[in-house]
N, C-alpha and C. Protein backbone atom coordinates (compact mmCIF):
# COMPACT_ATOMS: atom_id res chain seq x y z
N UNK A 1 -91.92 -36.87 -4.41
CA UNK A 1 -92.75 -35.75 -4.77
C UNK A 1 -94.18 -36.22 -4.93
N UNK A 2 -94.86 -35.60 -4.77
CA UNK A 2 -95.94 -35.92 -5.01
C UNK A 2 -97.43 -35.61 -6.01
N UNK A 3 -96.17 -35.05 -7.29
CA UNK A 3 -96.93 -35.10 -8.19
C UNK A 3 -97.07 -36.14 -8.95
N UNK A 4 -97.88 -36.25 -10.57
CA UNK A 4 -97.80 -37.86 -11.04
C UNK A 4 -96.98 -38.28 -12.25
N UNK A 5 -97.15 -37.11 -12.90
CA UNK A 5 -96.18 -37.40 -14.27
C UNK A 5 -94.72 -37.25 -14.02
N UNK A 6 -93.82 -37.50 -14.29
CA UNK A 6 -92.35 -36.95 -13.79
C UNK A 6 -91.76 -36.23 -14.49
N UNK A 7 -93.05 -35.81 -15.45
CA UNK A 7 -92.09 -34.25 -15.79
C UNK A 7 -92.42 -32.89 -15.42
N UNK A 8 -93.65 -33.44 -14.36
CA UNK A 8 -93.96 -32.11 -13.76
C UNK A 8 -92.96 -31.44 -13.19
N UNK A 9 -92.61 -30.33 -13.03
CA UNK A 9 -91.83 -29.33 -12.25
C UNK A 9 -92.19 -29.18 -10.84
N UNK A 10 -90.92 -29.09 -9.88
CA UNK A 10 -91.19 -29.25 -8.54
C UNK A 10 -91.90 -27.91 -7.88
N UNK A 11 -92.95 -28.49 -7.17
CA UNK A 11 -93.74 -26.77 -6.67
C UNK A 11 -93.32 -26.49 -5.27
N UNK A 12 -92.93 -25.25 -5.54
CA UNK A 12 -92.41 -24.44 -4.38
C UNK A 12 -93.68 -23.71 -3.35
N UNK A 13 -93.72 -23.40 -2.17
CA UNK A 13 -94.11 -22.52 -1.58
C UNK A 13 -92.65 -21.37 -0.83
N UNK A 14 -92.92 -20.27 -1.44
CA UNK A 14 -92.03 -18.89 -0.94
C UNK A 14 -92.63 -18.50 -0.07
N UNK A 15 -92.30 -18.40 1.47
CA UNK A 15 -92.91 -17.62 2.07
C UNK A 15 -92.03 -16.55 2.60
N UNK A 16 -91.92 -15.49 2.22
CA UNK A 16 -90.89 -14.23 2.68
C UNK A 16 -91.42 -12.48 2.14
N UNK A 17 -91.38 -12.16 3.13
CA UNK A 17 -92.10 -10.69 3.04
C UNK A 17 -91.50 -9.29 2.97
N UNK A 18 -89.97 -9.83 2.66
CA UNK A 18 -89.03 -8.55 1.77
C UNK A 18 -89.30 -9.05 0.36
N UNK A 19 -89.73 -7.78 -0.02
CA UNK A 19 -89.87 -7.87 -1.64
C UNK A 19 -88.66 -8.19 -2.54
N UNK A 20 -87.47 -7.69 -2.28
CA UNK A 20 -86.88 -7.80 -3.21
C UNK A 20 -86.19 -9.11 -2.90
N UNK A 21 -86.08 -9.85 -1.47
CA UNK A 21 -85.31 -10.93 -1.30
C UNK A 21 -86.31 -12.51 -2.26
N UNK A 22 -87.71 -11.44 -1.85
CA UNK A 22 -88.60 -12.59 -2.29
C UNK A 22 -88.44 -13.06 -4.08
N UNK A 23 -88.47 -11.93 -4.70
CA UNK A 23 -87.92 -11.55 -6.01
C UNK A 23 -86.80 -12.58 -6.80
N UNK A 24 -85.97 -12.41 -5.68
CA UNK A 24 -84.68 -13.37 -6.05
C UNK A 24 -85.21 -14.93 -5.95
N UNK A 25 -85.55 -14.75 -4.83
CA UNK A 25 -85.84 -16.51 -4.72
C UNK A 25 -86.52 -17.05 -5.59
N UNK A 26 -87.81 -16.22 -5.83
CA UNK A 26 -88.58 -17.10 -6.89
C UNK A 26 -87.89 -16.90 -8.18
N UNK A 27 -86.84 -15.48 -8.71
CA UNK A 27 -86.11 -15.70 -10.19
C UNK A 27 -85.40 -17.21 -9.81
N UNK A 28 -84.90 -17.33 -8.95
CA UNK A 28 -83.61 -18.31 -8.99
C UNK A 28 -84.11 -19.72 -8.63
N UNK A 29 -85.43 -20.20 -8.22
CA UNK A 29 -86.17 -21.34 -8.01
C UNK A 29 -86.86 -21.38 -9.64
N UNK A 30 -87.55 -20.73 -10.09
CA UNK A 30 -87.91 -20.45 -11.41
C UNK A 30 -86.82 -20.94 -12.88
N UNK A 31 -85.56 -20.40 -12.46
CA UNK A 31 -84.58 -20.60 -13.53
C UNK A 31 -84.06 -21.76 -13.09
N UNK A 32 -83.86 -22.45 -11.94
CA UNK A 32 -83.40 -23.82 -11.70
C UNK A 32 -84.79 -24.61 -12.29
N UNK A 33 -85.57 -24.33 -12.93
CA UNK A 33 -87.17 -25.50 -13.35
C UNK A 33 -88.06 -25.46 -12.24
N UNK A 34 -88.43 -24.87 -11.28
CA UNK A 34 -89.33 -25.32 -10.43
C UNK A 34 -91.01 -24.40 -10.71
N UNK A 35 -91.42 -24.58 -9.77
CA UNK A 35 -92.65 -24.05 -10.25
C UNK A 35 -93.07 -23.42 -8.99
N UNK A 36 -93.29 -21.89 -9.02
CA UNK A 36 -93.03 -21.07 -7.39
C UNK A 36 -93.90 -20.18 -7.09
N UNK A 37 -94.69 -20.66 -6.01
CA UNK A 37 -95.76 -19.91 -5.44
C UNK A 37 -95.32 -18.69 -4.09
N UNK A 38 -96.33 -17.74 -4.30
CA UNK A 38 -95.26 -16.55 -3.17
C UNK A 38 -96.70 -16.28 -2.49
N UNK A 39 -95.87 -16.26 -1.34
CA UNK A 39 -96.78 -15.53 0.60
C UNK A 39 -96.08 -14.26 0.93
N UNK A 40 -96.67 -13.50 0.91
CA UNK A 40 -95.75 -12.81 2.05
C UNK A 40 -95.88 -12.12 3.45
N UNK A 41 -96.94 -13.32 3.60
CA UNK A 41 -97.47 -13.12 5.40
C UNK A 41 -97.38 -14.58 5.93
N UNK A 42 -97.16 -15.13 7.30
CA UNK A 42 -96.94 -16.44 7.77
C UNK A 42 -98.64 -17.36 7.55
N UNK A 43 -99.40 -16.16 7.70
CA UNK A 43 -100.90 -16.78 7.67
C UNK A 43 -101.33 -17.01 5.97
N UNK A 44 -101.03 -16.00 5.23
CA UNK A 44 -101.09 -16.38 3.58
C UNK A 44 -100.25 -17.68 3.17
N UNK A 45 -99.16 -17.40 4.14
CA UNK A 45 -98.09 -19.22 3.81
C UNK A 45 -98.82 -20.22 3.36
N UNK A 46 -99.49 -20.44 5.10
CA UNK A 46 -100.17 -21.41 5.73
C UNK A 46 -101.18 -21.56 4.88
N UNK A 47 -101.94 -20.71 4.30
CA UNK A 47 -103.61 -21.00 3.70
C UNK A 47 -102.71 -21.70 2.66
N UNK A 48 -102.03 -20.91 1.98
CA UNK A 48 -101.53 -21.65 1.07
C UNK A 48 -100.96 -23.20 1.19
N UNK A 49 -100.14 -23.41 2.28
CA UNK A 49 -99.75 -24.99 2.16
C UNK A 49 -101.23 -25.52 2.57
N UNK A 50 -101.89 -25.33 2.85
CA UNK A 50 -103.00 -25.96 3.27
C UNK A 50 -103.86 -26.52 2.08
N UNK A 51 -103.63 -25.03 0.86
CA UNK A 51 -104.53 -25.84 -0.41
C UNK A 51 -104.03 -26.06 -1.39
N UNK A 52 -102.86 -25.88 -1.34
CA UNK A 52 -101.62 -26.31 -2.49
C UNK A 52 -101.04 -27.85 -2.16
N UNK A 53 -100.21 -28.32 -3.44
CA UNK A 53 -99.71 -29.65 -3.25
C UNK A 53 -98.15 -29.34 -3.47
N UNK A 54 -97.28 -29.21 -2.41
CA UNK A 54 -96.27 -28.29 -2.60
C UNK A 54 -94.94 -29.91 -2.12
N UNK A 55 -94.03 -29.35 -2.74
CA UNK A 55 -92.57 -30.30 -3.19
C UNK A 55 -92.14 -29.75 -1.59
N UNK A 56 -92.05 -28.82 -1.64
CA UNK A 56 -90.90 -28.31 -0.32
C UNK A 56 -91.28 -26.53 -0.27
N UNK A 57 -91.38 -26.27 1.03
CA UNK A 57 -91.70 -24.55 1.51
C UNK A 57 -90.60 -23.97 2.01
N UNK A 58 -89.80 -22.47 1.98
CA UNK A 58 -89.32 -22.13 2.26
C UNK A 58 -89.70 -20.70 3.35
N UNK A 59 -89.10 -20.74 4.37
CA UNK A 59 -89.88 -20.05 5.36
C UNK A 59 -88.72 -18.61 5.74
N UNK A 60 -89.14 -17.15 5.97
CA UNK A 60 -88.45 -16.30 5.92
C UNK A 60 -89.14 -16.87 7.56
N UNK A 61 -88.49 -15.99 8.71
CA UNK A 61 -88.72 -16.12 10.23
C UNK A 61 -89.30 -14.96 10.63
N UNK A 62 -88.85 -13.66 10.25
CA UNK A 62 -89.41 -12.83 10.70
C UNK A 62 -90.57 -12.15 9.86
N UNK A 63 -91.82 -12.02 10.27
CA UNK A 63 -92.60 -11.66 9.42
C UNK A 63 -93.83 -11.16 10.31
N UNK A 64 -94.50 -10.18 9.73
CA UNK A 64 -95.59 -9.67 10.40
C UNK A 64 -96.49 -10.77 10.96
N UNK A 65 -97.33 -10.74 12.17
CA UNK A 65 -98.54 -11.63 12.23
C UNK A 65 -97.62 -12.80 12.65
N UNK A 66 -97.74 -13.67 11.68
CA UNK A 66 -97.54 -15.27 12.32
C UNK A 66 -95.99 -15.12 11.95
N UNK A 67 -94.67 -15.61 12.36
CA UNK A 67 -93.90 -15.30 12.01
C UNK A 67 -93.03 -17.08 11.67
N UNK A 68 -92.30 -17.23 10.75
CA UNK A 68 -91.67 -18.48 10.35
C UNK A 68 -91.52 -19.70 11.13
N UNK A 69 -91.17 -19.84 12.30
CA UNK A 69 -91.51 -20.76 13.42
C UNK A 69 -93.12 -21.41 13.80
N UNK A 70 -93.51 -19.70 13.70
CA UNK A 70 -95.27 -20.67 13.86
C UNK A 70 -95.59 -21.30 12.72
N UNK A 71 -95.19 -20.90 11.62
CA UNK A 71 -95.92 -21.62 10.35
C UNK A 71 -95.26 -22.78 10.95
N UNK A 72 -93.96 -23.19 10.23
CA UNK A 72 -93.47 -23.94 10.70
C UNK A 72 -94.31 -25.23 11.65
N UNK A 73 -94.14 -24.70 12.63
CA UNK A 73 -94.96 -25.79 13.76
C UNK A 73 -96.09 -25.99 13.67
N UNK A 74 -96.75 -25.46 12.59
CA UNK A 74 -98.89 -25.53 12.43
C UNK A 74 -98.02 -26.56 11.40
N UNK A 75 -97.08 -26.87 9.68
CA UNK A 75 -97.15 -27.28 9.14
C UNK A 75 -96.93 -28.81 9.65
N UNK A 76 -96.04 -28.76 10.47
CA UNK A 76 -95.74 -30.31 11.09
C UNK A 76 -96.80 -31.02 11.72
N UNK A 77 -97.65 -30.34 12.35
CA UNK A 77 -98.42 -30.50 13.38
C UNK A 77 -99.74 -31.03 12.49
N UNK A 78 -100.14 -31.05 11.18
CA UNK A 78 -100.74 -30.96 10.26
C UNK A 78 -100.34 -32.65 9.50
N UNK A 79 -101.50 -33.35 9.61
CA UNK A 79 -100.82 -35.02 9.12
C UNK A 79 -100.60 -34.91 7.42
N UNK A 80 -101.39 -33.63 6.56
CA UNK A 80 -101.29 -34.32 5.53
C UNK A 80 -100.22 -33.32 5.28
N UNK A 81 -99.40 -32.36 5.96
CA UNK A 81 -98.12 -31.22 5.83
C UNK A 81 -96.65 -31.55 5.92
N UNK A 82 -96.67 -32.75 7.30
CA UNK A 82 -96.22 -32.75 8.02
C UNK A 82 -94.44 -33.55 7.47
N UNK A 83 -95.17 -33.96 6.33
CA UNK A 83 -93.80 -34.35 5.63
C UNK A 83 -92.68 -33.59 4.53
N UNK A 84 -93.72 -32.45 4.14
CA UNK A 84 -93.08 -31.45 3.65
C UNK A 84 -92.05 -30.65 3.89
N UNK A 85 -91.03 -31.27 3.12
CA UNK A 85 -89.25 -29.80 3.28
C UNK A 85 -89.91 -28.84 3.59
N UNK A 86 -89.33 -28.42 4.63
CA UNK A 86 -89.40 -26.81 5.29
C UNK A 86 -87.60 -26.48 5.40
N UNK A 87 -87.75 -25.58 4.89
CA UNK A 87 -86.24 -25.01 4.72
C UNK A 87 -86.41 -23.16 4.88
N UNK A 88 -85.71 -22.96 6.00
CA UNK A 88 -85.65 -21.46 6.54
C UNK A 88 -84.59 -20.60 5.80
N UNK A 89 -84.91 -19.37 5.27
CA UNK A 89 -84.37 -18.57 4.59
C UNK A 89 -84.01 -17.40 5.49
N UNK A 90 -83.33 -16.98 6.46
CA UNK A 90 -83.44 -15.64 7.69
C UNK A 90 -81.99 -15.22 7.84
N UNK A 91 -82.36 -13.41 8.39
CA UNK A 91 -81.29 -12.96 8.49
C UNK A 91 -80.89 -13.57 9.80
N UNK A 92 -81.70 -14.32 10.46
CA UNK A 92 -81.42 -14.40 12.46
C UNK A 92 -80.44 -15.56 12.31
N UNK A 93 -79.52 -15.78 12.78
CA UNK A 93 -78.05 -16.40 12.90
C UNK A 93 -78.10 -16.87 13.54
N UNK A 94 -78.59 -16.43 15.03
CA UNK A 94 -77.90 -17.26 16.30
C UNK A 94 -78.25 -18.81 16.40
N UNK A 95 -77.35 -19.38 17.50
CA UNK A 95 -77.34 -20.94 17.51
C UNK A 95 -78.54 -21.68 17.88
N UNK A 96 -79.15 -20.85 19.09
CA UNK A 96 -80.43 -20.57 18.96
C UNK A 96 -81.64 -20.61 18.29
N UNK A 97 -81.63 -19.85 16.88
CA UNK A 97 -82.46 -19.82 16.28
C UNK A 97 -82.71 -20.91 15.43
N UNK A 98 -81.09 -21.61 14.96
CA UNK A 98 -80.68 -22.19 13.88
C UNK A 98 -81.61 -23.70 15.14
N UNK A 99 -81.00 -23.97 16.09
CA UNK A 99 -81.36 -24.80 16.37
C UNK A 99 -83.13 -25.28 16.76
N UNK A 100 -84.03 -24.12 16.78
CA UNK A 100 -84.98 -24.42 17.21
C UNK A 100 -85.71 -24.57 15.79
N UNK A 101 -85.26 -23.79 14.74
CA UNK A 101 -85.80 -24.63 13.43
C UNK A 101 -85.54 -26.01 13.04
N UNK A 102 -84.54 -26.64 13.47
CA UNK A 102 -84.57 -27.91 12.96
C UNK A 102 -85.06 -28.71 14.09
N UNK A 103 -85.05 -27.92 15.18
CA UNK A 103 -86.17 -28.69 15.86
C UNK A 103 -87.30 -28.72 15.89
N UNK A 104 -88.35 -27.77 15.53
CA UNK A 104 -89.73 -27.72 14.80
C UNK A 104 -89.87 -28.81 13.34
N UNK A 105 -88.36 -29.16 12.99
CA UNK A 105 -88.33 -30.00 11.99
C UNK A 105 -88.38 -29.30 10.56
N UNK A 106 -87.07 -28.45 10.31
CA UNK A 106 -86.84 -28.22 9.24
C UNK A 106 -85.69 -29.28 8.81
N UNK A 107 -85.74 -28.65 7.40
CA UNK A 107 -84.75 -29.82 7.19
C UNK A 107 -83.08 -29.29 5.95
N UNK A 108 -83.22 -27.64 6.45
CA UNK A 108 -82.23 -26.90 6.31
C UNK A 108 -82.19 -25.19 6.86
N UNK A 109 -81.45 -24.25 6.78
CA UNK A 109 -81.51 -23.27 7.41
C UNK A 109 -80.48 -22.23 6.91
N UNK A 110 -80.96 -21.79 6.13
CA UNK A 110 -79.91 -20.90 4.98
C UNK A 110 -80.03 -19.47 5.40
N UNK A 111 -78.56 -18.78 5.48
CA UNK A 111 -78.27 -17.44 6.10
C UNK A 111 -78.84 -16.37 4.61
N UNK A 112 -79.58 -15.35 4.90
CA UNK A 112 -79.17 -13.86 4.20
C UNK A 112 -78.08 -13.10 4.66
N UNK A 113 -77.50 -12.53 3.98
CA UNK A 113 -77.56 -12.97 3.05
C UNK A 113 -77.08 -14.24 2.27
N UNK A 114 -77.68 -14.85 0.78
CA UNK A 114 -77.16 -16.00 0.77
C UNK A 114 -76.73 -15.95 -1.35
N UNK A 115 -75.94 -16.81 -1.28
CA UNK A 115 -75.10 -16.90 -2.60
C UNK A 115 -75.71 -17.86 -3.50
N UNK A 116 -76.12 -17.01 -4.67
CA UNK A 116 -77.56 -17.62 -5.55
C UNK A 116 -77.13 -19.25 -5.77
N UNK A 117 -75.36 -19.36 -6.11
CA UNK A 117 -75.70 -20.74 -7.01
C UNK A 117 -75.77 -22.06 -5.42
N UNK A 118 -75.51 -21.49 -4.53
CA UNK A 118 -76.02 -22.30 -3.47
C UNK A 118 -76.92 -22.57 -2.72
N UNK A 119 -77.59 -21.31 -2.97
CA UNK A 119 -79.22 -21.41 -2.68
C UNK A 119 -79.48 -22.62 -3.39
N UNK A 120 -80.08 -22.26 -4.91
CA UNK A 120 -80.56 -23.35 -5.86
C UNK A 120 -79.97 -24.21 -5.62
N UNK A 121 -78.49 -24.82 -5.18
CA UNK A 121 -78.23 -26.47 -4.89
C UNK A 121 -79.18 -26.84 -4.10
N UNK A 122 -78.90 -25.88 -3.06
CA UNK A 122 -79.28 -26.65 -1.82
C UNK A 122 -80.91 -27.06 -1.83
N UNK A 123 -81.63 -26.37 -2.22
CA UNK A 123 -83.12 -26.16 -2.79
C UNK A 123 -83.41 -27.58 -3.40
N UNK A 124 -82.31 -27.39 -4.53
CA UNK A 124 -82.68 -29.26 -5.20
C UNK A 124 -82.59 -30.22 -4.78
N UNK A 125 -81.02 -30.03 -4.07
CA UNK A 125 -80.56 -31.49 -3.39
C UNK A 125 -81.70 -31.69 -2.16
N UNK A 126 -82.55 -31.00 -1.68
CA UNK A 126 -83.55 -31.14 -0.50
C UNK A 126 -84.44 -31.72 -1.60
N UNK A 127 -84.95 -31.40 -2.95
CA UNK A 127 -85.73 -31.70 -3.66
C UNK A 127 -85.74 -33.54 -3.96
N UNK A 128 -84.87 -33.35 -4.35
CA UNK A 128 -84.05 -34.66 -4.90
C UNK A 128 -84.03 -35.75 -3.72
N UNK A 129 -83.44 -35.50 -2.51
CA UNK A 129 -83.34 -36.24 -1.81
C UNK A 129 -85.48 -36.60 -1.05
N UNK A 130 -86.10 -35.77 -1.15
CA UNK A 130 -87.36 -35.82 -0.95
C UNK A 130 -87.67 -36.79 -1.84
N UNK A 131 -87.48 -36.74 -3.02
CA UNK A 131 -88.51 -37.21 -4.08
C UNK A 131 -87.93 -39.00 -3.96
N UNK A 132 -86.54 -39.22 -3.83
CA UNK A 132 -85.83 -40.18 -3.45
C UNK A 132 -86.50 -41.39 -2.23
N UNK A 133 -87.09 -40.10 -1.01
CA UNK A 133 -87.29 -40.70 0.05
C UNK A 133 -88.71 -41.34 -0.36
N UNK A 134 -89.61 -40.53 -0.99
CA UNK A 134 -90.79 -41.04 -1.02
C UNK A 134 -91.03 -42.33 -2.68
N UNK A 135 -89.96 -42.31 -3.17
CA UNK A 135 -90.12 -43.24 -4.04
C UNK A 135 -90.15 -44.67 -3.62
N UNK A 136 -91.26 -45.64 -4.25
CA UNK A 136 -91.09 -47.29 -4.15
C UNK A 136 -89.59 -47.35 -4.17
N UNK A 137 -88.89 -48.39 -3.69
CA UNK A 137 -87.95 -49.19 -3.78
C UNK A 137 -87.32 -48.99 -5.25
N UNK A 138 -88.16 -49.45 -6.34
CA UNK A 138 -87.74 -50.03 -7.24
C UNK A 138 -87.84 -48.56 -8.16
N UNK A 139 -88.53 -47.91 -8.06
CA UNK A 139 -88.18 -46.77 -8.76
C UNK A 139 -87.02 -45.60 -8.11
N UNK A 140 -86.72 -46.09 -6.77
CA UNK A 140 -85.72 -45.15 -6.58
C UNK A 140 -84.50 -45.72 -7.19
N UNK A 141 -84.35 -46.95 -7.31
CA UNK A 141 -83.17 -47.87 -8.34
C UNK A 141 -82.72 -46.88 -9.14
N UNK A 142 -83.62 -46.47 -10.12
CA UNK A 142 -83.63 -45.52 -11.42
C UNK A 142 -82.55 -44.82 -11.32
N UNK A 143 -82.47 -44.08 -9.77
CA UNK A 143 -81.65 -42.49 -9.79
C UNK A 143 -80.50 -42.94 -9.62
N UNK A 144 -80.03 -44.64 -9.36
CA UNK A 144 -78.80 -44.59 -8.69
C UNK A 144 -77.42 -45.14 -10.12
């Protein structure tokens, strides 16, 4: 992670432009401890990861204007972004879709609808395993 104290709370970027789905995510990122910022256009995302210092973004796909894929591919494409969890939140299913997000380089891809207490795992364990990857050696010791 890349905040400094370690008891900061992990910061989210929400990017999803149904209100009420958006609603949930940030109650249920919020009540797991995190700390959760909301878009609900692909271009508000983007400004946002651009001036925020964000743990991991979650990307809805379909969305007015720029839609989840383009963010997506501006965030990778971006050296100081480019390491940031991107994890897709969409109703779009197909094998297709699933596959061209993790090929833009997400690094999960969660169906709507989706089942709260697995959302929040999955949210952390991406958290966790992030904060893991970017730790020295000797402080990742700690977690084990």
């Amino acid at each position: 992670m890349k905040h400094e104290p370690a008891t900061d709370k992990p910061k989210i970027l929400i990017v999803e432009d149904h209100p009420d789905v958006l609603q949930t995510i940030v109650f249920l990122l919020q009540r797991a401890g995190c700390k959760v910022v909301a878009a609900q256009t692909g271009f508000q995302g983007l400004e946002l990861a651009r001036d925020g210092d964000f743990d991991l973004i979650t990307l809805d796909i379909d969305m007015p204007g720029m839609n989840g894929f383009e963010v997506c591919q501006n965030l990778k494409q971006d050296p100081l972004l480019r390491d940031t969890p991107v994890v897709f939140v969409s109703g779009r299913m197909s094998e297709a879709d699933i596959a061209h997000g993790f090929a833009l380089g997400a690094v999960d891809y969660i169906a709507k609808p989706f089942d709260a207490l697995n959302f929040a795992s999955k949210i952390i364990s991406h958290l966790t395993r992030h904060t893991l990857a970017a730790c020295p050696d000797d402080e990742a010791s700690e977690f084990h």
